[in-house]
PDB file of N, CA and C in Angstrom:
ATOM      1  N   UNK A   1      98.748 111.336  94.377  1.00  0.00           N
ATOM      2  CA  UNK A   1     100.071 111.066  94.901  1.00  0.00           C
ATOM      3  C   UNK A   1     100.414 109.618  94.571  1.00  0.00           C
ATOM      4  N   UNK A   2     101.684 109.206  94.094  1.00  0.00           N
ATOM      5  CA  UNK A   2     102.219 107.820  93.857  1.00  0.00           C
ATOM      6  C   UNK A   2     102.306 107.652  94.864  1.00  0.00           C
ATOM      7  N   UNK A   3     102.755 105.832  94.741  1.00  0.00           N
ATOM      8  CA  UNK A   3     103.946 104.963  95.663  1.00  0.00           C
ATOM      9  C   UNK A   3     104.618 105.914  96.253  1.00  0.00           C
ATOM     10  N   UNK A   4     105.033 106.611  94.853  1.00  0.00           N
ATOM     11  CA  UNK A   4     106.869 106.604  95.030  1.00  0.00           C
ATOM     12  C   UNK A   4     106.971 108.064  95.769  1.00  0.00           C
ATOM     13  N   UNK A   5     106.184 109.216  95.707  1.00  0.00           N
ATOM     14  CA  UNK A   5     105.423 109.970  96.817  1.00  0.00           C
ATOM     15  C   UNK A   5     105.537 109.884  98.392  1.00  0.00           C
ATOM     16  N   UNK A   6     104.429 108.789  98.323  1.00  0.00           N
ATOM     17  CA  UNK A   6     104.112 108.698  99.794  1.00  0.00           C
ATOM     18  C   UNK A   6     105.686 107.475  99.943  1.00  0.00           C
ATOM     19  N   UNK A   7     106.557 107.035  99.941  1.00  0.00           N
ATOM     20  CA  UNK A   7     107.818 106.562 100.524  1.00  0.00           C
ATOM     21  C   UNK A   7     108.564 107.404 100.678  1.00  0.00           C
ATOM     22  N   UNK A   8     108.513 108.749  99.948  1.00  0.00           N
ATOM     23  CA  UNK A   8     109.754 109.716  99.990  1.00  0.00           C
ATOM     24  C   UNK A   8     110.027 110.522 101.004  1.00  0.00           C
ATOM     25  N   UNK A   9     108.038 110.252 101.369  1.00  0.00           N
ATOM     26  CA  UNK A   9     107.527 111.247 102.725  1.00  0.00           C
ATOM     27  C   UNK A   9     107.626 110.352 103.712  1.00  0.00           C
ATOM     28  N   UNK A  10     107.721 108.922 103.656  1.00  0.00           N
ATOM     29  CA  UNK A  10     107.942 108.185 105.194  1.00  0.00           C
ATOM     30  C   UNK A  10     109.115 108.146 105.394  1.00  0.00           C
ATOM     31  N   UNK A  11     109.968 108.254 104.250  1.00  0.00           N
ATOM     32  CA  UNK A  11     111.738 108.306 104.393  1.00  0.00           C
ATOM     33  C   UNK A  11     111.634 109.802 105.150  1.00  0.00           C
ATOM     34  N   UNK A  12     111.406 110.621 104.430  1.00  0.00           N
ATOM     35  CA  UNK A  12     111.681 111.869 105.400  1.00  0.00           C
ATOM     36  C   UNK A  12     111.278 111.923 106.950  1.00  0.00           C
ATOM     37  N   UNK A  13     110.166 111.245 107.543  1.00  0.00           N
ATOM     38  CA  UNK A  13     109.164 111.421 108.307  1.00  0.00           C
ATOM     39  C   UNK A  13     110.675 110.160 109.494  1.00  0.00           C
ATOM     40  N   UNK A  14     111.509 109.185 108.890  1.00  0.00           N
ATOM     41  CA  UNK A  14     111.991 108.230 109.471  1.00  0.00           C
ATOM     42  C   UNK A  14     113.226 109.190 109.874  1.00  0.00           C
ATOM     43  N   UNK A  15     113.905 110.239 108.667  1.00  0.00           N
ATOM     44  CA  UNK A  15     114.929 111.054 109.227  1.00  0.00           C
ATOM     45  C   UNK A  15     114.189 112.053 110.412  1.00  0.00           C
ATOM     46  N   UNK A  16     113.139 112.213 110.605  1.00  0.00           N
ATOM     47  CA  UNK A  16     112.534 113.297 111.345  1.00  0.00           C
ATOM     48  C   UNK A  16     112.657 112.358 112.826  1.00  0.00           C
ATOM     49  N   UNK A  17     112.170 111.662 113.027  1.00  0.00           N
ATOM     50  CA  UNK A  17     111.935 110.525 114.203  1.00  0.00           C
ATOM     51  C   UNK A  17     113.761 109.933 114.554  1.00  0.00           C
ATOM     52  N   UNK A  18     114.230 110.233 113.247  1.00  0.00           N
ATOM     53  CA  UNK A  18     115.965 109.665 114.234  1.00  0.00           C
ATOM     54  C   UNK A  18     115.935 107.998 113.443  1.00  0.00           C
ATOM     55  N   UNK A  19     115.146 107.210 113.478  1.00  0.00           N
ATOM     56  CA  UNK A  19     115.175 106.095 113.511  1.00  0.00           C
ATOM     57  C   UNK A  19     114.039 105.266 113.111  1.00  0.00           C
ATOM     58  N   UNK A  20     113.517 104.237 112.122  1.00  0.00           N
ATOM     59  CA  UNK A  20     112.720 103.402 111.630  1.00  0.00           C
ATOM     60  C   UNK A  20     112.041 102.847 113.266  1.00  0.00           C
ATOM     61  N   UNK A  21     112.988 102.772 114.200  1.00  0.00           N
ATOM     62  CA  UNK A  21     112.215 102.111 115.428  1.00  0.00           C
ATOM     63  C   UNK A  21     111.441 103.505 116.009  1.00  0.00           C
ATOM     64  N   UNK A  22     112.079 104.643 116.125  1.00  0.00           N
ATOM     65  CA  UNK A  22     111.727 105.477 116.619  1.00  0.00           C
ATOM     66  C   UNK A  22     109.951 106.044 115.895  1.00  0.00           C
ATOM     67  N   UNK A  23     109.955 105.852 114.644  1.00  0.00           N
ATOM     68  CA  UNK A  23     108.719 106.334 113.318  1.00  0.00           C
ATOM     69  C   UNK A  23     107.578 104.919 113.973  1.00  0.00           C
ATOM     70  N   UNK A  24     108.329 103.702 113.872  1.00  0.00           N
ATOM     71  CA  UNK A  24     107.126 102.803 114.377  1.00  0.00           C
ATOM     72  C   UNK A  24     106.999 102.937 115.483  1.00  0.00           C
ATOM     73  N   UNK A  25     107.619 103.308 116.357  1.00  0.00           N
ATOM     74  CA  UNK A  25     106.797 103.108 117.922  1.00  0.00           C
ATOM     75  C   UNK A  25     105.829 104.487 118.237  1.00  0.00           C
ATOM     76  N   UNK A  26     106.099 105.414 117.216  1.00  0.00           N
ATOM     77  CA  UNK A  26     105.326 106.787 117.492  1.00  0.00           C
ATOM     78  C   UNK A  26     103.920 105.969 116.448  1.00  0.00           C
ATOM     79  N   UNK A  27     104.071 105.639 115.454  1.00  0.00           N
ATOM     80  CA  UNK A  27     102.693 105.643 114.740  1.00  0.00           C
ATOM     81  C   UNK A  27     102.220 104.157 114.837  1.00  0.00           C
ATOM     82  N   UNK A  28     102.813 103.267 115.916  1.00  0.00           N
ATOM     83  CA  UNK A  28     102.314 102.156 116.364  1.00  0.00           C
ATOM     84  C   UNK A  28     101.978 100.982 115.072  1.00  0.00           C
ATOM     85  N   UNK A  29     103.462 101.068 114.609  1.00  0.00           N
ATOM     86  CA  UNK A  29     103.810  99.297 114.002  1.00  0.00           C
ATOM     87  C   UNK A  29     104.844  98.868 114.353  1.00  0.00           C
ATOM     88  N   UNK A  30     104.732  97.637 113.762  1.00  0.00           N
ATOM     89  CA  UNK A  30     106.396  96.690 113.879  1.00  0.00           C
ATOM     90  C   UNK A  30     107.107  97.461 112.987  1.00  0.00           C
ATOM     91  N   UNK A  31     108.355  97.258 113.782  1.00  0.00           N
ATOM     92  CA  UNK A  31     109.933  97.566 113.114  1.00  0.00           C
ATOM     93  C   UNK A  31     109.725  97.332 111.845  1.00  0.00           C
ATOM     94  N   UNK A  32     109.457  96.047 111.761  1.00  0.00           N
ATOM     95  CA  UNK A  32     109.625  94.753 110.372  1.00  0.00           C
ATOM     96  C   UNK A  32     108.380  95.076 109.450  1.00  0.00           C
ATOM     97  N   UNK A  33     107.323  95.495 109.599  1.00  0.00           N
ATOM     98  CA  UNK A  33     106.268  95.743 108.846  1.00  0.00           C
ATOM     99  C   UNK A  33     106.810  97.274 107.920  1.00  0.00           C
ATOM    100  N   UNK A  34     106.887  98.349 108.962  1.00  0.00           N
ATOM    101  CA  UNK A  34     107.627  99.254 108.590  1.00  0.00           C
ATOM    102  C   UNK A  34     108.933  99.316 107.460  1.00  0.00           C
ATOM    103  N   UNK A  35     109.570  98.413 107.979  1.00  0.00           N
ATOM    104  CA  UNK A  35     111.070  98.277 106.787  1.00  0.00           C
ATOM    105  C   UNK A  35     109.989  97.926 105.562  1.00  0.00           C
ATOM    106  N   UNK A  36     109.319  96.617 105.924  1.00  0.00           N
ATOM    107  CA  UNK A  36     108.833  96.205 104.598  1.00  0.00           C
ATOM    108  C   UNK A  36     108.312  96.840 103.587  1.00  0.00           C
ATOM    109  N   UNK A  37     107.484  97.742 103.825  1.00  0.00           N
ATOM    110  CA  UNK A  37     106.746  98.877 103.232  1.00  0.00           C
ATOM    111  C   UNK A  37     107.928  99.708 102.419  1.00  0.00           C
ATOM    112  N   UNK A  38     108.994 100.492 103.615  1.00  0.00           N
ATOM    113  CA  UNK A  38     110.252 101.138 102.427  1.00  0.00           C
ATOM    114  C   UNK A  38     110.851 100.548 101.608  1.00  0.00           C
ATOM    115  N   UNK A  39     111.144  99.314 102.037  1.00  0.00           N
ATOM    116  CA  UNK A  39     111.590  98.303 101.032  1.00  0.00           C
ATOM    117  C   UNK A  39     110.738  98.071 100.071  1.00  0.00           C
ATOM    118  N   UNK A  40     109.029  98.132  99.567  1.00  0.00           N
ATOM    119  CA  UNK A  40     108.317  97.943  98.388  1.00  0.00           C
ATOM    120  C   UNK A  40     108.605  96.610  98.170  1.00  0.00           C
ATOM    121  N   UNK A  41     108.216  95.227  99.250  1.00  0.00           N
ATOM    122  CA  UNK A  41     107.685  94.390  99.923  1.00  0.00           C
ATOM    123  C   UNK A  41     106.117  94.008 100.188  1.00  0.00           C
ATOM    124  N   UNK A  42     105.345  95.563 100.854  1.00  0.00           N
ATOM    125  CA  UNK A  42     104.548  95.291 101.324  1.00  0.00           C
ATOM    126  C   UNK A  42     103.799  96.737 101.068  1.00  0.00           C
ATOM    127  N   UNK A  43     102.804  97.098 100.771  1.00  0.00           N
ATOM    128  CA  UNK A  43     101.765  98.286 100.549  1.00  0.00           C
ATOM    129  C   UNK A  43     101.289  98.708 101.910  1.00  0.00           C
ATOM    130  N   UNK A  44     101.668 100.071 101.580  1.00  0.00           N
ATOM    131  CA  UNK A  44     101.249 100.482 103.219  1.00  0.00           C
ATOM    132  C   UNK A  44      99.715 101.138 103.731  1.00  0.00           C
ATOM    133  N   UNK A  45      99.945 100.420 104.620  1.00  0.00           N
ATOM    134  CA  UNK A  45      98.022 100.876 105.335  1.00  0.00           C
ATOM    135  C   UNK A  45      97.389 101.588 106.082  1.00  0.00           C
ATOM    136  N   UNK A  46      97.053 101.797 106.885  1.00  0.00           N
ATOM    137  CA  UNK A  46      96.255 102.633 107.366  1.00  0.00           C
ATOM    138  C   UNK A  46      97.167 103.526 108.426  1.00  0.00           C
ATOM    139  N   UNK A  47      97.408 102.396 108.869  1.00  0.00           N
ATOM    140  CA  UNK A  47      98.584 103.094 110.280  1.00  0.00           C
ATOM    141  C   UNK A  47      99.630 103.745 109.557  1.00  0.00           C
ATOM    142  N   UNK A  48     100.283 103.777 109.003  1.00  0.00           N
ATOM    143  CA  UNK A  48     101.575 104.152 107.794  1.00  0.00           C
ATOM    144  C   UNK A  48     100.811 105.481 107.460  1.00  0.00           C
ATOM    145  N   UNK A  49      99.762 105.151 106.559  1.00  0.00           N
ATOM    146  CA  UNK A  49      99.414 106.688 105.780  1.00  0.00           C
ATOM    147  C   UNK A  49      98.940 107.694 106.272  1.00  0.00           C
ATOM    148  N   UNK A  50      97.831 107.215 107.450  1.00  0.00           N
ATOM    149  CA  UNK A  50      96.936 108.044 108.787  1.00  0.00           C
ATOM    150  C   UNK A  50      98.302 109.247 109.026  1.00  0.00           C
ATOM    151  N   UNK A  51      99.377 108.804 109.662  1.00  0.00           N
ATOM    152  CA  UNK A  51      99.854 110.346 109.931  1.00  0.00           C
ATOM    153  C   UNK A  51     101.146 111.101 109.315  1.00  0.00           C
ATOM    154  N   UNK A  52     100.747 110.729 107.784  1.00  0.00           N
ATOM    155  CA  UNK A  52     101.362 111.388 106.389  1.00  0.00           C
ATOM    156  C   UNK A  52     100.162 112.024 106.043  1.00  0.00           C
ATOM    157  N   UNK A  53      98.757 112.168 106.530  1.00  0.00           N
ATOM    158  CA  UNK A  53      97.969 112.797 105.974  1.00  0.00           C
ATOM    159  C   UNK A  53      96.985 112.294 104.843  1.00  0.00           C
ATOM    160  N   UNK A  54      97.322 110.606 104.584  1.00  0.00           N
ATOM    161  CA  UNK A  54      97.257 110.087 103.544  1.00  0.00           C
ATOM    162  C   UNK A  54      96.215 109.007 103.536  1.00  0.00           C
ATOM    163  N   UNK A  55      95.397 108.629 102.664  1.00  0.00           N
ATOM    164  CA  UNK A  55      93.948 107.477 102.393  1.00  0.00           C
ATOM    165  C   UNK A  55      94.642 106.700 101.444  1.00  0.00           C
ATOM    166  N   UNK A  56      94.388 105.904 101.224  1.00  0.00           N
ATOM    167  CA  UNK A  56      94.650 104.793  99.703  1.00  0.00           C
ATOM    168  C   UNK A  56      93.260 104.559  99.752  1.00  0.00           C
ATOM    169  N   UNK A  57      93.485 104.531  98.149  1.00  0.00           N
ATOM    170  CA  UNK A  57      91.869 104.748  97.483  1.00  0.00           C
ATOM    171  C   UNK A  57      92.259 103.907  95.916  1.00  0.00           C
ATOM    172  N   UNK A  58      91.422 102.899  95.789  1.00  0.00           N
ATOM    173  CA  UNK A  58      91.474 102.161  94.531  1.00  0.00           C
ATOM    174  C   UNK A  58      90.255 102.633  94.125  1.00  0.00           C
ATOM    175  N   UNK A  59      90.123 102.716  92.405  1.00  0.00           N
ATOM    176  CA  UNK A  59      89.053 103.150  91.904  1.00  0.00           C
ATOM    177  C   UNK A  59      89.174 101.851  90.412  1.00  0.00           C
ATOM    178  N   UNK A  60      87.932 101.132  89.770  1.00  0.00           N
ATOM    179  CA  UNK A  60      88.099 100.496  88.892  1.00  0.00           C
ATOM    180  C   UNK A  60      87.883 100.955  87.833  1.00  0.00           C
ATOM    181  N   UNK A  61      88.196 101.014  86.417  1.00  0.00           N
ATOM    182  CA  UNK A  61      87.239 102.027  85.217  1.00  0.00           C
ATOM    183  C   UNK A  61      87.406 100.957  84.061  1.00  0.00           C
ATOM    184  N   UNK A  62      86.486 101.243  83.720  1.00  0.00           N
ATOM    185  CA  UNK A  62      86.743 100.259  82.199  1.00  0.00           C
ATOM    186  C   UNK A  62      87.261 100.059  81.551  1.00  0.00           C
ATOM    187  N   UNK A  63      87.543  99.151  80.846  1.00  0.00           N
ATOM    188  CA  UNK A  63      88.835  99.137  79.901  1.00  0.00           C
ATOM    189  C   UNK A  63      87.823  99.353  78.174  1.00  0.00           C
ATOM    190  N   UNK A  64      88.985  99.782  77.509  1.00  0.00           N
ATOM    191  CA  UNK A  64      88.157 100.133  76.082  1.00  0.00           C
ATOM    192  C   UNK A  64      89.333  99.167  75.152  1.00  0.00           C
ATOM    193  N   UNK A  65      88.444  98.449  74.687  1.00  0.00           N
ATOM    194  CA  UNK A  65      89.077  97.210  73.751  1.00  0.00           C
ATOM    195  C   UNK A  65      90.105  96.037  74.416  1.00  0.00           C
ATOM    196  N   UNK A  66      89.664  95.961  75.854  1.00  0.00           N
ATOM    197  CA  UNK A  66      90.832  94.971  76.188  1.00  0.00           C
ATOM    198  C   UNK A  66      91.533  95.868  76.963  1.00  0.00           C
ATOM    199  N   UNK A  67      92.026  97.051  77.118  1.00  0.00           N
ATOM    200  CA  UNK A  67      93.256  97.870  77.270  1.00  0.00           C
ATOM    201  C   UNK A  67      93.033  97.848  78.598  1.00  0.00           C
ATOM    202  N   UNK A  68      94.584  97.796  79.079  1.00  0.00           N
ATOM    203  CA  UNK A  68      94.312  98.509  81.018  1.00  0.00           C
ATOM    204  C   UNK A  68      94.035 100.185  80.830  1.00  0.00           C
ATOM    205  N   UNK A  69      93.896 100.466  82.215  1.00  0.00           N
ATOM    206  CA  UNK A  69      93.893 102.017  82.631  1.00  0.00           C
ATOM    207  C   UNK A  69      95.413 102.736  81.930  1.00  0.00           C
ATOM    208  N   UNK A  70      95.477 103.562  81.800  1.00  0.00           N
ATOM    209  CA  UNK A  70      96.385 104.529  81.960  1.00  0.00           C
ATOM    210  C   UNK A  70      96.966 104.911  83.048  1.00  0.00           C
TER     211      UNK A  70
END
C-alpha cells in the first residue's frame, strides 16, 4: 500500500467520524498532528495507521551500480 493509499483511507475514515477533531479524539492525537499528516507535512505513525489496519515497514536492498530501489 502507498502514501497515497493509506491518506485516501484516513480522508475517508475523517468523512466517517464527521470531523478531523472528531477522527483525532477517537484514535487519540492532536488536531494539528493529524492535519499535518493529510497535508503530507508529516509521515504518519503508529496511532494514525493502528486503526486503518496498517504497520509502516521500511526495508533496505542494495543498490546495483549506484542505482536507487525501484
Amino acid at each position: 500500500m502507498t502514501t497515497a493509499h493509506v491518506l485516501a483511507r484516513l480522508r475517508r475514515e475523517v468523512r466517517l467520524a464527521g470531523s478531523q477533531m472528531a477522527l483525532a479524539r477517537r484514535i487519540g492525537v492532536s488536531v494539528s498532528y493529524l492535519s499535518d499528516v493529510l497535508r503530507k507535512r508529516r509521515e504518519p505513525g503508529d496511532k494514525i495507521l493502528a486503526p486503518l489496519g496498517r504497520a509502516r515497514c521500511v526495508s533496505y536492498q542494495p543498490t546495483r551500480k549506484g542505482r536507487a530501489c525501484a
